[in-house]
C-alpha atoms as a PDB file:
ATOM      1  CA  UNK A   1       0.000   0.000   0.000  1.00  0.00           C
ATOM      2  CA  UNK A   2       1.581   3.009  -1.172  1.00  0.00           C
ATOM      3  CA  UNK A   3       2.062   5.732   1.181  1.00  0.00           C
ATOM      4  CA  UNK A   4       0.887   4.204   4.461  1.00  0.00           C
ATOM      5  CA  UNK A   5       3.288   3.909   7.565  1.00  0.00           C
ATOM      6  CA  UNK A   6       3.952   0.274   8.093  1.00  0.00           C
ATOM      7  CA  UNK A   7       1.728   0.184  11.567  1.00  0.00           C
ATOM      8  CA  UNK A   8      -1.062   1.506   9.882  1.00  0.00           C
ATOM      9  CA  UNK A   9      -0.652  -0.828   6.785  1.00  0.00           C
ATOM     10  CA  UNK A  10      -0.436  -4.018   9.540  1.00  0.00           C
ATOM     11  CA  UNK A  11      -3.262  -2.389  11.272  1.00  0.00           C
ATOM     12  CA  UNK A  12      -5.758  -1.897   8.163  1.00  0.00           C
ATOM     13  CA  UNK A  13      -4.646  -5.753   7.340  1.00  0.00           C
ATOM     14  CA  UNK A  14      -6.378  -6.546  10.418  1.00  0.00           C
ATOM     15  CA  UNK A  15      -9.111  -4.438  10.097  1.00  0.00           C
ATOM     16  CA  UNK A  16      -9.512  -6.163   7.073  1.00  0.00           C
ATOM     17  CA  UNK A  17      -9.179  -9.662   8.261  1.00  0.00           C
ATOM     18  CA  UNK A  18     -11.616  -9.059  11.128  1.00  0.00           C
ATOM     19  CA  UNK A  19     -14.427  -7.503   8.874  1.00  0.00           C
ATOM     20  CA  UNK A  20     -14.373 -10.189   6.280  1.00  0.00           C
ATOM     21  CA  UNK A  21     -14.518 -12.985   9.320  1.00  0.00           C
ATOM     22  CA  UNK A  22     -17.509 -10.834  10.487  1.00  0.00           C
ATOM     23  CA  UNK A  23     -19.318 -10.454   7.140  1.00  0.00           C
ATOM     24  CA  UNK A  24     -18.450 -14.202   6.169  1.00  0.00           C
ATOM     25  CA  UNK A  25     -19.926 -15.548  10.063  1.00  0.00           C
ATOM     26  CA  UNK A  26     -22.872 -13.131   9.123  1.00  0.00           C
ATOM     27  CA  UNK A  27     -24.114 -14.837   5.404  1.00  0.00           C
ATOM     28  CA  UNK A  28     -27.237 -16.590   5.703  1.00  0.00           C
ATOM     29  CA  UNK A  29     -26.119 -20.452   4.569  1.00  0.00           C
ATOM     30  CA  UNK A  30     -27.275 -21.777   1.050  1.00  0.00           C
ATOM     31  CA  UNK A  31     -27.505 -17.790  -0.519  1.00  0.00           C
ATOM     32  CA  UNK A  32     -26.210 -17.480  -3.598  1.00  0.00           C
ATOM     33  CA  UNK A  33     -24.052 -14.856  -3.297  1.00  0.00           C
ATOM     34  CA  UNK A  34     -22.402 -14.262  -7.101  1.00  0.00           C
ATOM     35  CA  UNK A  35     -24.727 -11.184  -8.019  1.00  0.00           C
ATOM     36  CA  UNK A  36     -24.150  -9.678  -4.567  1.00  0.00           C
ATOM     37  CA  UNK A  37     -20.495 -10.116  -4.021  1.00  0.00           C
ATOM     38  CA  UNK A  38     -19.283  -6.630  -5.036  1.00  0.00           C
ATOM     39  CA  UNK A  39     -21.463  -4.856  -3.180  1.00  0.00           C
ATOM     40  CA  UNK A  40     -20.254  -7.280   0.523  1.00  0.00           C
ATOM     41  CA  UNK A  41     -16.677  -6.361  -0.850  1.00  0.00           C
ATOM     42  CA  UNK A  42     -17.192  -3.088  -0.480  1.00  0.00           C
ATOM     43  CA  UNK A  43     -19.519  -3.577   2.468  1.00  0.00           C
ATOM     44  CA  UNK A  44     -16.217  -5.290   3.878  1.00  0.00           C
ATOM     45  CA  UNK A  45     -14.052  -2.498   3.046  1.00  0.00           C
ATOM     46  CA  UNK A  46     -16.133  -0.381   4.692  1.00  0.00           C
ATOM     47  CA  UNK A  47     -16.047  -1.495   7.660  1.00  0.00           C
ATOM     48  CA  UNK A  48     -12.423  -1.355   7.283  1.00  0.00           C
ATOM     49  CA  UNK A  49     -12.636   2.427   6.433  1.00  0.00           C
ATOM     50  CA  UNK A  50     -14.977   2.957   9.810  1.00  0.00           C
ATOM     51  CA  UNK A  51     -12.791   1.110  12.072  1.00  0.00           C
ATOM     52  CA  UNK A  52      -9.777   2.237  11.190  1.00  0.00           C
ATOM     53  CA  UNK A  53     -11.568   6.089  11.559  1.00  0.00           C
ATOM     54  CA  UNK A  54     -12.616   5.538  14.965  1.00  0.00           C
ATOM     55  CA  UNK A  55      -8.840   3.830  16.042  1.00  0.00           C
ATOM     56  CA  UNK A  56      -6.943   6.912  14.368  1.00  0.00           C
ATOM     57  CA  UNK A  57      -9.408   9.263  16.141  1.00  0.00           C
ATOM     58  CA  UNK A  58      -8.096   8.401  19.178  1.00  0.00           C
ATOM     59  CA  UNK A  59      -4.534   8.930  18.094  1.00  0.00           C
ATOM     60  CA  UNK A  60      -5.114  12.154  16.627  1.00  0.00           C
ATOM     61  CA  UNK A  61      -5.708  15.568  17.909  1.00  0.00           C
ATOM     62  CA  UNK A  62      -8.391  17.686  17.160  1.00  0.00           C
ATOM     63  CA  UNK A  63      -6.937  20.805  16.006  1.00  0.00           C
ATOM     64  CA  UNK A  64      -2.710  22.275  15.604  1.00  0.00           C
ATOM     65  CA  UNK A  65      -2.069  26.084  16.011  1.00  0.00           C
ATOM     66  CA  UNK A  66       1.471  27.298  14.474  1.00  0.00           C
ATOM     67  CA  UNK A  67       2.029  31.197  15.322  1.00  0.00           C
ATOM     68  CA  UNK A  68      -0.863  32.178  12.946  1.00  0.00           C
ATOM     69  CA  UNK A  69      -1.729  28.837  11.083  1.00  0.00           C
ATOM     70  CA  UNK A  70      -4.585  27.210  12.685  1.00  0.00           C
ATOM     71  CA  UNK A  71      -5.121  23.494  11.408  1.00  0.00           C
ATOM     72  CA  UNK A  72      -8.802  21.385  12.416  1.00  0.00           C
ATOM     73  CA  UNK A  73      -9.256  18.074  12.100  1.00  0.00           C
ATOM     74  CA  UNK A  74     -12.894  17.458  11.807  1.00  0.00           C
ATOM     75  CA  UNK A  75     -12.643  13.767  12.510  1.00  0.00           C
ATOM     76  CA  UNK A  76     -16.951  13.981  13.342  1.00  0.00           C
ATOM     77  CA  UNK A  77     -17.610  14.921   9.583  1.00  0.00           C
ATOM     78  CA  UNK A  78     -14.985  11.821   8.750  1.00  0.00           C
ATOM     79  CA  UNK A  79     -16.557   9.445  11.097  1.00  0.00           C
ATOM     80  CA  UNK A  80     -20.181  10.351   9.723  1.00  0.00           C
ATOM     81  CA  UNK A  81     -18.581   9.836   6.260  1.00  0.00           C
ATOM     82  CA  UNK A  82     -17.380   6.077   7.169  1.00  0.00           C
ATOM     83  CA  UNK A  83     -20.520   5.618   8.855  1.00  0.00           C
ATOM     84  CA  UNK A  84     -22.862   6.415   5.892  1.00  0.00           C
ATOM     85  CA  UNK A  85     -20.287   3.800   3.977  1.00  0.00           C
ATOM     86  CA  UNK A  86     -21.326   1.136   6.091  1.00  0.00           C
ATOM     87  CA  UNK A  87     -24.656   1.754   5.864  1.00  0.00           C
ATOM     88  CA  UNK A  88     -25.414   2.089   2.744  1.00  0.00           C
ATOM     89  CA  UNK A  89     -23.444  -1.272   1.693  1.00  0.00           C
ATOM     90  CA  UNK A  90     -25.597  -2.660   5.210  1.00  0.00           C
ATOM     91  CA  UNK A  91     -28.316  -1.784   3.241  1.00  0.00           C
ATOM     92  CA  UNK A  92     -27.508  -3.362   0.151  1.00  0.00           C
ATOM     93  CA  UNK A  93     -26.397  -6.392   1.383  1.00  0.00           C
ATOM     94  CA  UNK A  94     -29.298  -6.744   3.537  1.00  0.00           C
ATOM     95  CA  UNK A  95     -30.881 -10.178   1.707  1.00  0.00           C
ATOM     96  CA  UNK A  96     -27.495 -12.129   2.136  1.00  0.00           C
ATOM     97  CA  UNK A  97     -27.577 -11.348   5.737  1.00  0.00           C
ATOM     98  CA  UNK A  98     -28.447 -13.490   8.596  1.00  0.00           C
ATOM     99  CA  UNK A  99     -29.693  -9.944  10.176  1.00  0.00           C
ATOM    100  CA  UNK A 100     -28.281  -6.653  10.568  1.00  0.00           C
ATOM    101  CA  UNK A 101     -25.008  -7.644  12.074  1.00  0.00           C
ATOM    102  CA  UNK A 102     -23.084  -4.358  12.059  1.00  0.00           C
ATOM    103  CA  UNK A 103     -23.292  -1.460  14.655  1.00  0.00           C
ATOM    104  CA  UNK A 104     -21.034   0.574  15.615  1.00  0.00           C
ATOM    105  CA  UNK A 105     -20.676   3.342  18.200  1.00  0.00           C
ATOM    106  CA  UNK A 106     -18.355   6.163  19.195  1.00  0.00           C
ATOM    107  CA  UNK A 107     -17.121   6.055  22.979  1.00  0.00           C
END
C-alpha cells in the first residue's frame, strides 16, 4: 500500500481480516451470493474504512495552532462519512444477511 506507515498498513490488514470474518460468520447459509459479491466487498471495506476512523481518532488531535496557522481536524464529519459507507453497503447487502449484524458506536 503506497504511502501508508507500516503500523497503519499491519493495522488496516487486520481491520480487514476481522471484517471479512464478520461479514463471512454473518451470510445466511445456502444464498447465492455471485450477483451480490461486489457490493459485501465493499460492504467489507467499509467497515475497514470505519474502524480504522474511529482507532486513528483516538490517536489524533483535534486541532494544531502554528504562530498564525490554525489546522482542524474534523474527525466527526470523517466518522459520519465512514458511517454512511457502512450503511449504505448494510443496506444493500441486507438479503445475504443473517440480520443486521453491524453497529457501531463512538465512545
Amino acid at each position: 500500500m503506497a504511502g501508508i506507515e507500516n503500523k497503519d498498513e499491519k493495522l488496516i490488514k487486520n481491520l480487514g481480516m476481522a471484517a471479512i470474518e464478520q461479514v463471512k460468520n454473518s451470510v445466511k447459509v445456502g444464498v447465492d451470493l455471485e450477483e451480490g459479491k461486489q457490493n459485501l466487498l465493499m460492504l467489507c471495506v467499509a467497515i475497514t474504512f470505519f474502524q480504522y476512523v474511529l482507532t486513528e481518532m483516538q490517536n489524533q488531535a483535534e486541532s494544531v495552532k502554528v504562530g498564525d496557522v490554525s489546522v482542524k481536524n474534523n474527525k466527526q464529519e470523517l466518522l459520519e462519512m465512514a458511517r454512511h459507507l457502512v450503511e449504505h453497503y448494510s443496506q444493500a447487502t441486507k438479503k445475504y444477511m443473517k440480520a443486521k449484524f453491524v453497529e457501531f458506536r463512538c465512545v
